[in-house]
C-alpha atoms as a PDB file:
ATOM      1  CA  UNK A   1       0.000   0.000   0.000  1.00  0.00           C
ATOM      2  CA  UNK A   2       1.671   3.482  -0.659  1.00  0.00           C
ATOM      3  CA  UNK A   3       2.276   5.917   1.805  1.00  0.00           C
ATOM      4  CA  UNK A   4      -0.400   9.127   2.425  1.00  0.00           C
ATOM      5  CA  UNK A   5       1.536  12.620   0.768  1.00  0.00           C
ATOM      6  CA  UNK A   6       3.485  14.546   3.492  1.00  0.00           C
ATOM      7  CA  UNK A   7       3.563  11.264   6.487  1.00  0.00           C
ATOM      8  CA  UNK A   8       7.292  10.343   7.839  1.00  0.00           C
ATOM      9  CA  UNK A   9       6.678   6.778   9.387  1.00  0.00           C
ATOM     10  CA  UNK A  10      10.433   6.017  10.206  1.00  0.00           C
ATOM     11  CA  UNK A  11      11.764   9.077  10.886  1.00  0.00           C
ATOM     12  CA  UNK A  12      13.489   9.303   7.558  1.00  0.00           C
ATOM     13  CA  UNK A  13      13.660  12.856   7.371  1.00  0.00           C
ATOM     14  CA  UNK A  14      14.176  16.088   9.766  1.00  0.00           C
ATOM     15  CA  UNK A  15      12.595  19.190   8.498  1.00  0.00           C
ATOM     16  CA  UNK A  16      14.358  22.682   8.588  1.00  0.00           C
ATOM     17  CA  UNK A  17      13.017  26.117   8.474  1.00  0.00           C
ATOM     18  CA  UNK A  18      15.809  28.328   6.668  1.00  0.00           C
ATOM     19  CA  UNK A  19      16.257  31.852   6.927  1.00  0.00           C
ATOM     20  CA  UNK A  20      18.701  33.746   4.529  1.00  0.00           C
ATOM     21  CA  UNK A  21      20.406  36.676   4.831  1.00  0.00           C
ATOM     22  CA  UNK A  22      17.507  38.791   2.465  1.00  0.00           C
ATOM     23  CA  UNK A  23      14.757  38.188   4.784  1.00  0.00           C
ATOM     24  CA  UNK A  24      12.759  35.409   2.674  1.00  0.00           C
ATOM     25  CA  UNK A  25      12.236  31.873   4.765  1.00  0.00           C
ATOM     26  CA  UNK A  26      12.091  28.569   3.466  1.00  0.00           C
ATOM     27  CA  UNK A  27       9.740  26.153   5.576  1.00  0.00           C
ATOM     28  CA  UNK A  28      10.182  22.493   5.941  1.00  0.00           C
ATOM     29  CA  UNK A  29      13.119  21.824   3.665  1.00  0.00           C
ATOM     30  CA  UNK A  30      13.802  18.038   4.068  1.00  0.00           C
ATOM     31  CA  UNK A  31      17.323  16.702   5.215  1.00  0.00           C
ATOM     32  CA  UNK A  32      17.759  12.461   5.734  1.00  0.00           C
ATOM     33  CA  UNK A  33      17.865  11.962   9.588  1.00  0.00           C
ATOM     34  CA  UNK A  34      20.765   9.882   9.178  1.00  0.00           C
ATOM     35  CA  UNK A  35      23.311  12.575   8.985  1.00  0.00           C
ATOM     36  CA  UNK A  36      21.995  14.387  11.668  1.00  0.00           C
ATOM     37  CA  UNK A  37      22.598  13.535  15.589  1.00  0.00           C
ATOM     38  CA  UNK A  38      26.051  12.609  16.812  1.00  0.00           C
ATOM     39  CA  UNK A  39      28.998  15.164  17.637  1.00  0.00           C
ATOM     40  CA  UNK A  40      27.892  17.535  15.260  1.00  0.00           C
ATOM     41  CA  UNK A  41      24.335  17.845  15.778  1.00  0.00           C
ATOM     42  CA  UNK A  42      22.007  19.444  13.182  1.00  0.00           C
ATOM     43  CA  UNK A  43      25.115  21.060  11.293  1.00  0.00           C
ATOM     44  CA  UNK A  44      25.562  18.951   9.085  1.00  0.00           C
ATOM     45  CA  UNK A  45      22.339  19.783   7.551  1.00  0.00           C
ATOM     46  CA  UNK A  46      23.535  23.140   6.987  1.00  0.00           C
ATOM     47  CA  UNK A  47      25.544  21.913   4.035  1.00  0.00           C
ATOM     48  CA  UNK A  48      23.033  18.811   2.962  1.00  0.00           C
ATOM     49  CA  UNK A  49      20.873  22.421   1.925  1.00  0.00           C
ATOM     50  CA  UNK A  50      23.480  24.449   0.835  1.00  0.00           C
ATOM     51  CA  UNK A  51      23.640  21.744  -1.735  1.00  0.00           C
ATOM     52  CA  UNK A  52      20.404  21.961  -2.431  1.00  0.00           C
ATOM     53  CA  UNK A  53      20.053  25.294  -2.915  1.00  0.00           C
ATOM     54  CA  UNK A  54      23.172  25.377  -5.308  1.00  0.00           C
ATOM     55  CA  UNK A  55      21.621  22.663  -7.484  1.00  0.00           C
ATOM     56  CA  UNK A  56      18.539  25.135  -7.525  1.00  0.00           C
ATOM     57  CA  UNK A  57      20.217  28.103  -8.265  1.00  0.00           C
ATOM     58  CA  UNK A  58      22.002  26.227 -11.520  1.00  0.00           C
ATOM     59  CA  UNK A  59      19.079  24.715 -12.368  1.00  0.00           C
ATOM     60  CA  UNK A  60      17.275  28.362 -12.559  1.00  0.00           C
ATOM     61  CA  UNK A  61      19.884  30.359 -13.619  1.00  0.00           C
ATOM     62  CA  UNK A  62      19.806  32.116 -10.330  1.00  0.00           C
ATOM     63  CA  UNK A  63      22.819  32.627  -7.709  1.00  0.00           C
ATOM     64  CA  UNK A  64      21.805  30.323  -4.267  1.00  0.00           C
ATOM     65  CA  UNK A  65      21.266  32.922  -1.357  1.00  0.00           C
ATOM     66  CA  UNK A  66      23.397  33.146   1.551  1.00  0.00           C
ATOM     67  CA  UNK A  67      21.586  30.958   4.768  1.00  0.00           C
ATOM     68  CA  UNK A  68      21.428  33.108   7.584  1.00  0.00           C
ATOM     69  CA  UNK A  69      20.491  30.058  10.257  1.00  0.00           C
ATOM     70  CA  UNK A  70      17.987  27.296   9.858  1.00  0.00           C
ATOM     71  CA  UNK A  71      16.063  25.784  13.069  1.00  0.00           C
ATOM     72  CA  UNK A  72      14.594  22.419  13.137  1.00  0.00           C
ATOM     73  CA  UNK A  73      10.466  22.218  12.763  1.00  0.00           C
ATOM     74  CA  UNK A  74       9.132  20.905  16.058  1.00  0.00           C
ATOM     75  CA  UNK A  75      11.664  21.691  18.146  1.00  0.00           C
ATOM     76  CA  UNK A  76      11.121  24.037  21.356  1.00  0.00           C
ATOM     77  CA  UNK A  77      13.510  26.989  21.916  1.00  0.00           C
ATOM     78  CA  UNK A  78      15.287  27.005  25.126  1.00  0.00           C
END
């Protein structure tokens, strides 16, 4: 049976809100979960959408904007 649009059974994915240095916000950009967690915490998902968005920006013909900090969805600020 396929899966329902939009469901994460396993956990496969952590989604990021990013925010870039012009003001505009990105919400729920997926990264896979399994390069997240260990030492380095959510950073490495910092580059995992840096990738992204440079794959974008070649694909469009448009330069990627500069990230300005992405949070995780879903999880409380201290």
């Amino acid at each position: 049976m396929a899966k329902k649009p939009g469901t994460n059974p396993k956990g496969e994915f952590a989604f990021f809100n990013v925010f870039y240095e012009d003001g505009s916000q990105r919400s729920n950009r997926r990264v896979p979960a399994e390069l997240l967690g260990g030492l380095d915490g959510d950073e490495p998902a910092r580059g995992y959408i840096l990738e992204q968005d440079r794959e974008i920006g070649e694909k469009s013909g448009r330069p990627p904007l500069a990230i300005k900090k992405i949070e995780r969805v879903g999880v409380k600020k201290k």
